[in-house]
PDB file of N, CA and C in Angstrom:
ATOM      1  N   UNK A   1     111.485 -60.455 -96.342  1.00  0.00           N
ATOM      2  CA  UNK A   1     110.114 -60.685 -95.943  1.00  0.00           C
ATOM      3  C   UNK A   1     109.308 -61.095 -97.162  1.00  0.00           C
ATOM      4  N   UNK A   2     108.262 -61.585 -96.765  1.00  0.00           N
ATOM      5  CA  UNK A   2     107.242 -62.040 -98.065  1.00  0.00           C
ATOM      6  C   UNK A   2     106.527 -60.807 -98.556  1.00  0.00           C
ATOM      7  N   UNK A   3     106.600 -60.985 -99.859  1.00  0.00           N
ATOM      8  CA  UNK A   3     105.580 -59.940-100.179  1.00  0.00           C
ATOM      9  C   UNK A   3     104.363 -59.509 -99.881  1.00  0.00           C
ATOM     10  N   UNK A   4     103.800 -60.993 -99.397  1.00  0.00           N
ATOM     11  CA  UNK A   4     101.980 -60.545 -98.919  1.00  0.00           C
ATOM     12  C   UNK A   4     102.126 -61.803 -97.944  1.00  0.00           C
ATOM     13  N   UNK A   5     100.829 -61.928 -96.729  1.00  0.00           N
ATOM     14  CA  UNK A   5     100.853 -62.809 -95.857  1.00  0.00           C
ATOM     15  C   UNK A   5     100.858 -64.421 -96.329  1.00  0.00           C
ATOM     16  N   UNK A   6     100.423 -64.554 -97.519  1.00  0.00           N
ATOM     17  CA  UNK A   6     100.544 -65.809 -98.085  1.00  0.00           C
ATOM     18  C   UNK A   6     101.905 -65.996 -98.638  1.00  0.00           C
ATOM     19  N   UNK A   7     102.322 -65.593 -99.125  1.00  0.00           N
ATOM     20  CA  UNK A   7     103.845 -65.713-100.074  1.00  0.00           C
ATOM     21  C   UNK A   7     104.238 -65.461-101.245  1.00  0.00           C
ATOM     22  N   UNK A   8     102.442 -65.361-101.854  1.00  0.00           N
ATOM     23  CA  UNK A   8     102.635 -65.894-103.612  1.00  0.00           C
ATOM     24  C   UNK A   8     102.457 -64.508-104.649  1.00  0.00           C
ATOM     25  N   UNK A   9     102.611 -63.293-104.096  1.00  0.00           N
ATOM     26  CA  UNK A   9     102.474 -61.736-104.396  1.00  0.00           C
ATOM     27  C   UNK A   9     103.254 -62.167-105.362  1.00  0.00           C
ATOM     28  N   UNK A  10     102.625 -61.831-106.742  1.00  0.00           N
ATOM     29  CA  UNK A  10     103.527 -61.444-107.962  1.00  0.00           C
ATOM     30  C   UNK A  10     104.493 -63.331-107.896  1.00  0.00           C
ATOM     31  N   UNK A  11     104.528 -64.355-107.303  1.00  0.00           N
ATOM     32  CA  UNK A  11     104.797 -65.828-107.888  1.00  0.00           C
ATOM     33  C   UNK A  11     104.585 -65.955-109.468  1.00  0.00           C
ATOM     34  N   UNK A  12     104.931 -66.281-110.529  1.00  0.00           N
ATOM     35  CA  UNK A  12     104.966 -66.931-111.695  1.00  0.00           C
ATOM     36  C   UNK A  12     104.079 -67.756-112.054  1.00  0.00           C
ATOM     37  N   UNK A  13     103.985 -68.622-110.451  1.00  0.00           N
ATOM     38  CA  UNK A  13     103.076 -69.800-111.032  1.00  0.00           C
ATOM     39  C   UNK A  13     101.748 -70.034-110.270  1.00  0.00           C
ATOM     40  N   UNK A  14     101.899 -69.367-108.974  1.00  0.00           N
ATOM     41  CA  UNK A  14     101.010 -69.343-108.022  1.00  0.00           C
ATOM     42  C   UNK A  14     100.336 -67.980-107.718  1.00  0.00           C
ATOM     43  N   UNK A  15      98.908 -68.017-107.815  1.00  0.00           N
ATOM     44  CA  UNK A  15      98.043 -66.717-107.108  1.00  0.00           C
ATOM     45  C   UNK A  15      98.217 -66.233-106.023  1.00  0.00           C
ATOM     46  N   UNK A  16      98.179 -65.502-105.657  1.00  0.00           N
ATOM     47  CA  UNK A  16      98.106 -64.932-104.598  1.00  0.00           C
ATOM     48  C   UNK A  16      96.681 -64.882-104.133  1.00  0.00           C
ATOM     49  N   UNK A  17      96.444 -65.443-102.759  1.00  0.00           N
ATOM     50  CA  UNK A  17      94.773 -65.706-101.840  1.00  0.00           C
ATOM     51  C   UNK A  17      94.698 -64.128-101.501  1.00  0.00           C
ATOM     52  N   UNK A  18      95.632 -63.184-101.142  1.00  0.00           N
ATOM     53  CA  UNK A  18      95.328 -62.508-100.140  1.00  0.00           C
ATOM     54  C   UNK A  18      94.363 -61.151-100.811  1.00  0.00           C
ATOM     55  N   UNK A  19      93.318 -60.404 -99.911  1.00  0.00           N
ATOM     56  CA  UNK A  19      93.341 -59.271-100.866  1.00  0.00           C
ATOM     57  C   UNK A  19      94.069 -58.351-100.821  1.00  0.00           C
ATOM     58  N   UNK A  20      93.860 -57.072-101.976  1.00  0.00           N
ATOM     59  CA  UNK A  20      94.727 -56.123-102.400  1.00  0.00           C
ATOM     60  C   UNK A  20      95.223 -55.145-101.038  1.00  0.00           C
ATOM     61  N   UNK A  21      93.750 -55.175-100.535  1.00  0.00           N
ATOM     62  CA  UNK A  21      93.677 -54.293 -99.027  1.00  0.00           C
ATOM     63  C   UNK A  21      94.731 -55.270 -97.760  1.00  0.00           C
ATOM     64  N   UNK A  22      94.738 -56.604 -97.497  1.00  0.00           N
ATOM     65  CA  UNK A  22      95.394 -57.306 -96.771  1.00  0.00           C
ATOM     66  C   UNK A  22      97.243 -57.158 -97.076  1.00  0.00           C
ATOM     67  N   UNK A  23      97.684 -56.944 -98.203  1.00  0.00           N
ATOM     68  CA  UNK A  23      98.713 -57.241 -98.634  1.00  0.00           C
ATOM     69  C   UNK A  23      99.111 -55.762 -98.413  1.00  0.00           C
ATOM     70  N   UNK A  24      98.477 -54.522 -98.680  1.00  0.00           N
ATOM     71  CA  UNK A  24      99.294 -53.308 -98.401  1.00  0.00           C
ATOM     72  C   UNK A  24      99.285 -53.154 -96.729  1.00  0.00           C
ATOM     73  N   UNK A  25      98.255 -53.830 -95.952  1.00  0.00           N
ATOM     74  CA  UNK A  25      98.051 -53.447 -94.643  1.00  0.00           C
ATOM     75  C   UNK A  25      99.484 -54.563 -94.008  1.00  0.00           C
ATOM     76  N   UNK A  26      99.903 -55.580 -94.454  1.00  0.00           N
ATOM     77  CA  UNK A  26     101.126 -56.153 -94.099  1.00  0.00           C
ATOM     78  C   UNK A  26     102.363 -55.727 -95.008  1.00  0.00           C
ATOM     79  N   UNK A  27     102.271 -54.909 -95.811  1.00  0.00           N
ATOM     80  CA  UNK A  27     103.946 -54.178 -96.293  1.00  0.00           C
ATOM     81  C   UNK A  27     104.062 -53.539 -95.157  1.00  0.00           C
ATOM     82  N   UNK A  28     103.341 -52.890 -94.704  1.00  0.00           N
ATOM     83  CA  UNK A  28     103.459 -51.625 -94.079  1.00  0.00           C
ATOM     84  C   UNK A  28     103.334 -51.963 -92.468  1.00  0.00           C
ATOM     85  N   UNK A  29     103.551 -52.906 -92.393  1.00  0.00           N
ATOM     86  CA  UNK A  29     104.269 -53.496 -90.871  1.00  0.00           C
ATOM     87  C   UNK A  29     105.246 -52.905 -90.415  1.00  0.00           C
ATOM     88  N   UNK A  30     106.316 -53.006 -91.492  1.00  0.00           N
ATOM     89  CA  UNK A  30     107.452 -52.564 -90.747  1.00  0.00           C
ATOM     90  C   UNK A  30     107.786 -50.536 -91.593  1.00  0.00           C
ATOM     91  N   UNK A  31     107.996 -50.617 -90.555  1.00  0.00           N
ATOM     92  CA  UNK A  31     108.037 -48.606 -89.838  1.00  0.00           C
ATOM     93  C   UNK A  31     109.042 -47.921 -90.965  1.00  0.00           C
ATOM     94  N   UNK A  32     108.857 -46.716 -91.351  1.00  0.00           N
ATOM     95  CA  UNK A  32     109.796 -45.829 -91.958  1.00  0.00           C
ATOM     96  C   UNK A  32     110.798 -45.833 -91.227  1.00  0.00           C
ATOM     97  N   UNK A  33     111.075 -45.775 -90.229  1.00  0.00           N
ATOM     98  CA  UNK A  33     112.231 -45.678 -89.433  1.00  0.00           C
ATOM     99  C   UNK A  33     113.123 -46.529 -89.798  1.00  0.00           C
ATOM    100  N   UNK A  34     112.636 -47.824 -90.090  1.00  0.00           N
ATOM    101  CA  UNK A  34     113.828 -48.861 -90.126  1.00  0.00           C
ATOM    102  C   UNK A  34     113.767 -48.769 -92.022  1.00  0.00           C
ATOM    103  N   UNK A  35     112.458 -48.732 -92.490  1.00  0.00           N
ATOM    104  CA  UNK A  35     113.308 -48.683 -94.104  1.00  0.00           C
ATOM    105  C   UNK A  35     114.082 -47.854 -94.565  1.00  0.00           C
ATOM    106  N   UNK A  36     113.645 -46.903 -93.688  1.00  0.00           N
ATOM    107  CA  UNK A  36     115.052 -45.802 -93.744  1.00  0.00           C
ATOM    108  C   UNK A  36     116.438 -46.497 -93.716  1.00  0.00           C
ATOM    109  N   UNK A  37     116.858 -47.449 -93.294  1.00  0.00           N
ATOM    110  CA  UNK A  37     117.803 -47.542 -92.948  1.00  0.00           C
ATOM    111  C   UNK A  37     118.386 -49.096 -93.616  1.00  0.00           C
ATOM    112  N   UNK A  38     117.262 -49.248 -94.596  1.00  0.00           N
ATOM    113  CA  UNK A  38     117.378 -50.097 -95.392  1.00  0.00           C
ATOM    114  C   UNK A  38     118.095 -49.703 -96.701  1.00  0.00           C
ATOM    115  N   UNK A  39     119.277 -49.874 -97.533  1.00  0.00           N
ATOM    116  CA  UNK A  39     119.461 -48.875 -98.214  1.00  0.00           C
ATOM    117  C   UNK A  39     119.909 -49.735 -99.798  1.00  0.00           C
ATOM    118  N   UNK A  40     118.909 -51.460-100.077  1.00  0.00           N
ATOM    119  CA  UNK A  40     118.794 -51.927-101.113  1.00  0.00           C
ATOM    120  C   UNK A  40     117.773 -52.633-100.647  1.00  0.00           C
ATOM    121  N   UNK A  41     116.717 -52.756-101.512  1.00  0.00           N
ATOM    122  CA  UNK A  41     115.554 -53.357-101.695  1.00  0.00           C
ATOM    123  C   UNK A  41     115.625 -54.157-102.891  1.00  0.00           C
ATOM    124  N   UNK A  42     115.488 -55.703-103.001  1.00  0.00           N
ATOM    125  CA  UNK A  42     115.593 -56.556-104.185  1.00  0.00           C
ATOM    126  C   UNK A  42     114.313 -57.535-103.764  1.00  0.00           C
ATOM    127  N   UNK A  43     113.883 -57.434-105.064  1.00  0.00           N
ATOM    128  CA  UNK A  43     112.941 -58.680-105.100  1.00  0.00           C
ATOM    129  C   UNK A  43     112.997 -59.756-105.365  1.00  0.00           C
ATOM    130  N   UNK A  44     113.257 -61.116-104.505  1.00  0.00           N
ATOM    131  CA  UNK A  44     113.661 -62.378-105.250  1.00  0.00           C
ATOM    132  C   UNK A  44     112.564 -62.919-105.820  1.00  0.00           C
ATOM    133  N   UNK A  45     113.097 -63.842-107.049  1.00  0.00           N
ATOM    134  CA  UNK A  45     112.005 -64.927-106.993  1.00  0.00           C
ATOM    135  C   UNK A  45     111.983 -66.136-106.372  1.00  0.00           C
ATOM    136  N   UNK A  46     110.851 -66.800-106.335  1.00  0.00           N
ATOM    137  CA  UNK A  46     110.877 -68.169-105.646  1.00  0.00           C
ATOM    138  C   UNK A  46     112.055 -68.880-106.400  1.00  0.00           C
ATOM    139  N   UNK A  47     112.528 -70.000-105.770  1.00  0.00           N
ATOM    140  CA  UNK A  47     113.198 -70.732-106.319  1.00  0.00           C
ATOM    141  C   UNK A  47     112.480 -72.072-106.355  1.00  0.00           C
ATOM    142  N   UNK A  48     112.558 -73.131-106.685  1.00  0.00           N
ATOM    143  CA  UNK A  48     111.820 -74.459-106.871  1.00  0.00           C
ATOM    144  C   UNK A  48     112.464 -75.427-105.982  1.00  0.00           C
ATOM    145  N   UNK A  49     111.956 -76.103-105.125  1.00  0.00           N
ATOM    146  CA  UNK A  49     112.690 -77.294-104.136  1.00  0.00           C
ATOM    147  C   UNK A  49     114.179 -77.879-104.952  1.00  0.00           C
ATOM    148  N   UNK A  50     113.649 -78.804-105.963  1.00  0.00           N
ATOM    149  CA  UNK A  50     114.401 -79.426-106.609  1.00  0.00           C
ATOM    150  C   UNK A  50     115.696 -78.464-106.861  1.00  0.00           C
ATOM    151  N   UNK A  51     115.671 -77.209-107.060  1.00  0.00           N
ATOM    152  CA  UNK A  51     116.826 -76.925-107.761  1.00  0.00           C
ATOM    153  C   UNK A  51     117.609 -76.271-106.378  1.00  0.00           C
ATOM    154  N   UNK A  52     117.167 -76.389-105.240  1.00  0.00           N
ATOM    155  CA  UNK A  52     117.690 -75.697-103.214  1.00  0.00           C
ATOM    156  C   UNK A  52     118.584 -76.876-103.822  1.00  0.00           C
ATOM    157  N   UNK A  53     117.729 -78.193-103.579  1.00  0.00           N
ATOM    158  CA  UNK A  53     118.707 -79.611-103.211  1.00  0.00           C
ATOM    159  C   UNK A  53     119.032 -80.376-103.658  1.00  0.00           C
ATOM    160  N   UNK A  54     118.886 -79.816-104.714  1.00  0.00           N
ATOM    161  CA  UNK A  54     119.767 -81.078-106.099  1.00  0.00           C
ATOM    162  C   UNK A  54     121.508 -81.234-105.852  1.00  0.00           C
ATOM    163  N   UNK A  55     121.872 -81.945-106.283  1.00  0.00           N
ATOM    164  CA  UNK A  55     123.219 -82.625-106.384  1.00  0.00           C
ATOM    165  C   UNK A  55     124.261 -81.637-106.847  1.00  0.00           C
ATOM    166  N   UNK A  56     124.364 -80.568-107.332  1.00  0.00           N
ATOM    167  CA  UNK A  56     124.983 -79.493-107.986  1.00  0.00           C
ATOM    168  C   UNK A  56     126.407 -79.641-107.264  1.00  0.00           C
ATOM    169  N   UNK A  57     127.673 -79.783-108.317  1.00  0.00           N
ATOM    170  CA  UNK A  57     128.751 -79.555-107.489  1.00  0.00           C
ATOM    171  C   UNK A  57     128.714 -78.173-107.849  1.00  0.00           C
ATOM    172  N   UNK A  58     129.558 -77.124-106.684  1.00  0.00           N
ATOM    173  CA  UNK A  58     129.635 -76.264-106.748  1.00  0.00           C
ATOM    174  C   UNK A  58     131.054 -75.853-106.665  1.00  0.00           C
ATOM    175  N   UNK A  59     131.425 -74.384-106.415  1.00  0.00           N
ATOM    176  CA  UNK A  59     132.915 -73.923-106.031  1.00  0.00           C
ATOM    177  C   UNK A  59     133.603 -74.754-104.766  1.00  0.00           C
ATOM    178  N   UNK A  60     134.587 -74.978-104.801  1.00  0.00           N
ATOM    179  CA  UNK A  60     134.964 -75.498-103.324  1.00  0.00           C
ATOM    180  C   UNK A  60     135.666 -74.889-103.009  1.00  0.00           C
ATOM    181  N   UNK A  61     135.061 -75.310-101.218  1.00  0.00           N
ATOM    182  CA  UNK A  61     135.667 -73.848-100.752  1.00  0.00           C
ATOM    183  C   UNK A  61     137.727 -73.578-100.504  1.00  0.00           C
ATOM    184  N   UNK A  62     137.659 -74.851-101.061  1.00  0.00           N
ATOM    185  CA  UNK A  62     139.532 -74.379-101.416  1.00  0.00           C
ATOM    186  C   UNK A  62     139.617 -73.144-102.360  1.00  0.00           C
ATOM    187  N   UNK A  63     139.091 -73.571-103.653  1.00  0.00           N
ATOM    188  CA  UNK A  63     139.003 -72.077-104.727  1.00  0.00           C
ATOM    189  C   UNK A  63     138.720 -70.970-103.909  1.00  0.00           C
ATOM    190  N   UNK A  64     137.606 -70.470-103.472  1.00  0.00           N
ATOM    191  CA  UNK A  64     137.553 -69.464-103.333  1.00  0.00           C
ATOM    192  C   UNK A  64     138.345 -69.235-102.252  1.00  0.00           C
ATOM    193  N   UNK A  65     138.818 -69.651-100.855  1.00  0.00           N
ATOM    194  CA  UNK A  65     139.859 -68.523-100.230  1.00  0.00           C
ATOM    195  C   UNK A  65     141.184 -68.961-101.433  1.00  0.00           C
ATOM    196  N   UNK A  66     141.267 -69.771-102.154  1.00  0.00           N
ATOM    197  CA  UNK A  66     142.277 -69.016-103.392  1.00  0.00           C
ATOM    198  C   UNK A  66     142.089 -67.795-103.657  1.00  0.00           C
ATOM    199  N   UNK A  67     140.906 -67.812-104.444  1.00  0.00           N
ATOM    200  CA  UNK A  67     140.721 -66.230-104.983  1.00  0.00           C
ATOM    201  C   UNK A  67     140.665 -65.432-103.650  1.00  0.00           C
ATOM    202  N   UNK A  68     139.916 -65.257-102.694  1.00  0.00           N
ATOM    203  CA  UNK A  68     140.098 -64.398-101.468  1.00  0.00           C
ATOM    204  C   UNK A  68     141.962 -64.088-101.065  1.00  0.00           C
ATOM    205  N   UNK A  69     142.534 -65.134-101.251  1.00  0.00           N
ATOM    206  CA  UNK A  69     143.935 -64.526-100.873  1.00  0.00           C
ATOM    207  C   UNK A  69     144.830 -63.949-102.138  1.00  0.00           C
ATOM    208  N   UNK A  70     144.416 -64.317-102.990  1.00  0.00           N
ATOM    209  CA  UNK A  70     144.985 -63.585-104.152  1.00  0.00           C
ATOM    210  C   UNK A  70     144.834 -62.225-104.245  1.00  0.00           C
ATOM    211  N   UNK A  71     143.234 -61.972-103.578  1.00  0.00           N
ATOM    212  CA  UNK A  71     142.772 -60.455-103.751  1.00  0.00           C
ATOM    213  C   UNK A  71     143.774 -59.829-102.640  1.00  0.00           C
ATOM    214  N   UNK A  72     143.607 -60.697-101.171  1.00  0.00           N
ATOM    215  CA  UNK A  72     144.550 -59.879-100.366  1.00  0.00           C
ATOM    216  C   UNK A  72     146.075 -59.963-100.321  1.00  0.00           C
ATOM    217  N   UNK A  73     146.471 -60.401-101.274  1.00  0.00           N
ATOM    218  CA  UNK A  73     148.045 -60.285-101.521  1.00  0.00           C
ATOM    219  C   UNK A  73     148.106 -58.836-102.724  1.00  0.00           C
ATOM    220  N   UNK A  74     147.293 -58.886-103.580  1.00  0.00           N
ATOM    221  CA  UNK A  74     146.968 -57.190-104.204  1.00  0.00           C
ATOM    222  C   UNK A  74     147.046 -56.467-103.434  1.00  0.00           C
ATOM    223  N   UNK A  75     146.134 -56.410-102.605  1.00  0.00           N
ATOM    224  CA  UNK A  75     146.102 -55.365-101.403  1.00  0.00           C
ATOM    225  C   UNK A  75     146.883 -55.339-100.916  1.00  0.00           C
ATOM    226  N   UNK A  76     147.647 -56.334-100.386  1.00  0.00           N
ATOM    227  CA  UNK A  76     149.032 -55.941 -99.597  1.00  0.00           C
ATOM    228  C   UNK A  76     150.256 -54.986-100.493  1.00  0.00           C
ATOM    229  N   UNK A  77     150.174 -55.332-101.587  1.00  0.00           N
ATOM    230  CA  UNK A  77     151.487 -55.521-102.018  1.00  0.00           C
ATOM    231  C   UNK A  77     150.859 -53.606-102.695  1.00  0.00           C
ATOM    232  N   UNK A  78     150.368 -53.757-103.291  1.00  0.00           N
ATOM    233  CA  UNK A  78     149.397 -51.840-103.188  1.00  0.00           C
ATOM    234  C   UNK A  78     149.501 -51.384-102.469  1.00  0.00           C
ATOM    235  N   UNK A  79     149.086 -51.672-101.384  1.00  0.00           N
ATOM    236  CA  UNK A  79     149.335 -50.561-100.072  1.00  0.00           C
ATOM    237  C   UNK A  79     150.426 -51.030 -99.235  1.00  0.00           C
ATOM    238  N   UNK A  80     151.650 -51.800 -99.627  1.00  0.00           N
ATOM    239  CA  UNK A  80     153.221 -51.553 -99.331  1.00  0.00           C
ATOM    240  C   UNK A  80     153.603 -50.575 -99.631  1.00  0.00           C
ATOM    241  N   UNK A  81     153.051 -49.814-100.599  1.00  0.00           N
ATOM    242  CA  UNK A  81     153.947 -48.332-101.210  1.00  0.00           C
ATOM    243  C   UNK A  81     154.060 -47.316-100.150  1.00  0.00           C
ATOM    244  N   UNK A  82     152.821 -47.238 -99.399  1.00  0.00           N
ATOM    245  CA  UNK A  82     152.170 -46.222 -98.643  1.00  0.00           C
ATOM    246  C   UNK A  82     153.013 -45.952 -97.732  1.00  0.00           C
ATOM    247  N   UNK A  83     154.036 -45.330 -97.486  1.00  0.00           N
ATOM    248  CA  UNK A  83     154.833 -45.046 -95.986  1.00  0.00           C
ATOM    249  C   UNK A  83     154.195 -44.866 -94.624  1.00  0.00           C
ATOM    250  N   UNK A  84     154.459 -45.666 -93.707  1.00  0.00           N
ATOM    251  CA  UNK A  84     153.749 -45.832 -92.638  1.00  0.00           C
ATOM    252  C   UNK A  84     152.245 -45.958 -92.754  1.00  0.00           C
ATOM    253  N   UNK A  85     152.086 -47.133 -93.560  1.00  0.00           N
ATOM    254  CA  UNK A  85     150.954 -47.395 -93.557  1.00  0.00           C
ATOM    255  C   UNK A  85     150.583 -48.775 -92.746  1.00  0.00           C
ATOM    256  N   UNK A  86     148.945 -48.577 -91.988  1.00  0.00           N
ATOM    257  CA  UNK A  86     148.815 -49.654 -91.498  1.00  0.00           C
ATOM    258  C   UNK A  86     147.288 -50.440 -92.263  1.00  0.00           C
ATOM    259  N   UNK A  87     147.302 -49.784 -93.218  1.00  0.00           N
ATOM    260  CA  UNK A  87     145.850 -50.569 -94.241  1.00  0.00           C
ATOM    261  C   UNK A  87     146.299 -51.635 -94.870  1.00  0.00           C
ATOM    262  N   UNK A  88     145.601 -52.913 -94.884  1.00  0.00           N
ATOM    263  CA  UNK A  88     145.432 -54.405 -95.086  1.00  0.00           C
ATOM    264  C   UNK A  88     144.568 -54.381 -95.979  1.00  0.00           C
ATOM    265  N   UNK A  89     143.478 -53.880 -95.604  1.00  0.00           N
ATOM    266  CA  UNK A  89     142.224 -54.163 -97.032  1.00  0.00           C
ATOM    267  C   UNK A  89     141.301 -52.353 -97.457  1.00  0.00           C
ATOM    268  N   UNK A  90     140.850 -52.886 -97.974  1.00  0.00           N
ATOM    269  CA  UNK A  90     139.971 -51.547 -98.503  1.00  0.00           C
ATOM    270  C   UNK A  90     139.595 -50.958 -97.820  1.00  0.00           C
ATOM    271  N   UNK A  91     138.785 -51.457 -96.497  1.00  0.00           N
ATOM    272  CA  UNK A  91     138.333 -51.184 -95.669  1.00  0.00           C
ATOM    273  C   UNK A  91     138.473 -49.636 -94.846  1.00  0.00           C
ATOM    274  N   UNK A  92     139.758 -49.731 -94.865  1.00  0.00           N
ATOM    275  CA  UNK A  92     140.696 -49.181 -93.791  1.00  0.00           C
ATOM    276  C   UNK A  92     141.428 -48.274 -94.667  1.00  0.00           C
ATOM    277  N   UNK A  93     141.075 -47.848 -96.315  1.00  0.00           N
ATOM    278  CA  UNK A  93     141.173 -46.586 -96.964  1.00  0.00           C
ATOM    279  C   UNK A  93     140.931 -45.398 -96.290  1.00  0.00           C
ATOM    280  N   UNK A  94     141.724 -44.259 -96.178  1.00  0.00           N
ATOM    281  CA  UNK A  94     140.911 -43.203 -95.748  1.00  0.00           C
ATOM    282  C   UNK A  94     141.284 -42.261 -97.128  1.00  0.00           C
ATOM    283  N   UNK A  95     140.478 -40.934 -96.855  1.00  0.00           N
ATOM    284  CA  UNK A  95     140.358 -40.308 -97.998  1.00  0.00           C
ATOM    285  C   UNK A  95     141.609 -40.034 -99.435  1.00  0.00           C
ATOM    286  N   UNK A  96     142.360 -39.620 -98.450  1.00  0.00           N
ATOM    287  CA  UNK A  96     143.999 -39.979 -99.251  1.00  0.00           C
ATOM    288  C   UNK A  96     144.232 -40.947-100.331  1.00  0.00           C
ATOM    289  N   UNK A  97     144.029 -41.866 -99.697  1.00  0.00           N
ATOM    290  CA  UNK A  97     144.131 -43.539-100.935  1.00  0.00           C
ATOM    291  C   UNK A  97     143.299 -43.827-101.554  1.00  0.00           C
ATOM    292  N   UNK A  98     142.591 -42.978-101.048  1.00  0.00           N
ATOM    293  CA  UNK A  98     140.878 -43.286-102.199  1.00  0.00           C
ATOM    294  C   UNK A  98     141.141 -42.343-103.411  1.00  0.00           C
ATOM    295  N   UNK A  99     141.535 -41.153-102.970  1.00  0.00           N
ATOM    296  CA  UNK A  99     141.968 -40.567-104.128  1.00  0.00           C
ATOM    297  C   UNK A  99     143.169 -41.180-105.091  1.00  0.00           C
ATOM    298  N   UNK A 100     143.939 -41.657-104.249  1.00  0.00           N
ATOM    299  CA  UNK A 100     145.448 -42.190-105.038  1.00  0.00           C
ATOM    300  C   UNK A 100     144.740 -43.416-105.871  1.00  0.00           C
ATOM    301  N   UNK A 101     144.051 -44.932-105.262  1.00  0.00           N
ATOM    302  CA  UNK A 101     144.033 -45.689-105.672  1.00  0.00           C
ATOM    303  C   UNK A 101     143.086 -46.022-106.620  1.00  0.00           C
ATOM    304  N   UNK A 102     141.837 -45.293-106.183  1.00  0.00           N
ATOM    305  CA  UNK A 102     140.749 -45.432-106.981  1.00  0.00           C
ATOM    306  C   UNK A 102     140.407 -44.203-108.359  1.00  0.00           C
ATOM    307  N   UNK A 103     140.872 -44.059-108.765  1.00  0.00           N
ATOM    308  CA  UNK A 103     140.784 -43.226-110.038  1.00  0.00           C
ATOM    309  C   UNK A 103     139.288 -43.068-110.953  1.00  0.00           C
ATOM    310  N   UNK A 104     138.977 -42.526-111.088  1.00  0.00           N
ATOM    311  CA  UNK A 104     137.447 -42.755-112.050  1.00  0.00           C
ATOM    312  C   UNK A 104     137.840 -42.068-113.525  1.00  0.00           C
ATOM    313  N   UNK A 105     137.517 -42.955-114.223  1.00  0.00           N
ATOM    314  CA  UNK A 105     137.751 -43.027-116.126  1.00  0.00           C
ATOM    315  C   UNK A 105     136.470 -42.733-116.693  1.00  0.00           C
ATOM    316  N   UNK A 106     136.555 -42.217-117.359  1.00  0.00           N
ATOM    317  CA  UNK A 106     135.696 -41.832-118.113  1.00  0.00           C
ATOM    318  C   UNK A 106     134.888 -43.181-119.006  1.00  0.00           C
ATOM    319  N   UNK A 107     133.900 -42.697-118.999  1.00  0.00           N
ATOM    320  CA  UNK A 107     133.597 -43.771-120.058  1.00  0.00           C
ATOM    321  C   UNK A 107     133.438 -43.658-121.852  1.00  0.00           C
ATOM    322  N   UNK A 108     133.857 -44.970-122.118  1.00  0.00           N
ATOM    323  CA  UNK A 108     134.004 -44.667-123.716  1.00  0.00           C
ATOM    324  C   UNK A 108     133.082 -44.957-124.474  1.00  0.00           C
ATOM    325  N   UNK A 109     132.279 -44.145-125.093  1.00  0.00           N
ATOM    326  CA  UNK A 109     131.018 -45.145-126.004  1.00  0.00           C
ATOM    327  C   UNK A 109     131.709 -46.028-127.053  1.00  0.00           C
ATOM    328  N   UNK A 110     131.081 -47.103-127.075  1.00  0.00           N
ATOM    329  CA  UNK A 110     131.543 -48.542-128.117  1.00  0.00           C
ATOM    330  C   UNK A 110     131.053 -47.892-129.164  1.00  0.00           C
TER     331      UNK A 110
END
């Protein structure tokens, strides 16, 4: 959602029209109930036309289900060990393998 009814709350380059009183009376549209259940809040910034639709080559999407099947051939071949197991991806960890697979290390100060 926009930050205030105009758009430009906290913009870089643009003011914001609205007043201080208008902009808290539209945060507060939407209900505790549902931000409850919101459970990351990030603030973007605008982005600039030119840089949505500029020419940019990007990843193609051959690479990435490369990398996507690389990850799930890990996964497979990890949770082959598991006797009678029917988990494919992370997903479908239950507490058991979370303990086995996921380990937590300590951290080292540099």
């Amino acid at each position: 959602m926009n930050p205030s009814p105009c758009g430009y709350s906290n913009h870089p380059q643009k003011p914001c029209t609205c007043a201080p009183s208008v902009v808290t009376k539209y945060q507060k549209r939407i209900s505790g109930p549902i931000l409850d259940r919101i459970d990351i809040h990030i603030e973007v910034p605008s982005v600039n036309y030119e840089k949505l639709s500029g020419d940019r080559v990007g990843e193609t999407a051959a690479s990435i289900r490369a990398r996507v099947q690389a990850a799930r051939n890990i996964q497979l071949q990890r949770f082959s060990k598991i006797e009678s197991s029917n988990i494919v991806c992370i997903a479908d960890m239950h507490i058991g393998e979370i303990r086995q697979f996921c380990k937590l290390r300590k951290k080292v100060k540099a």
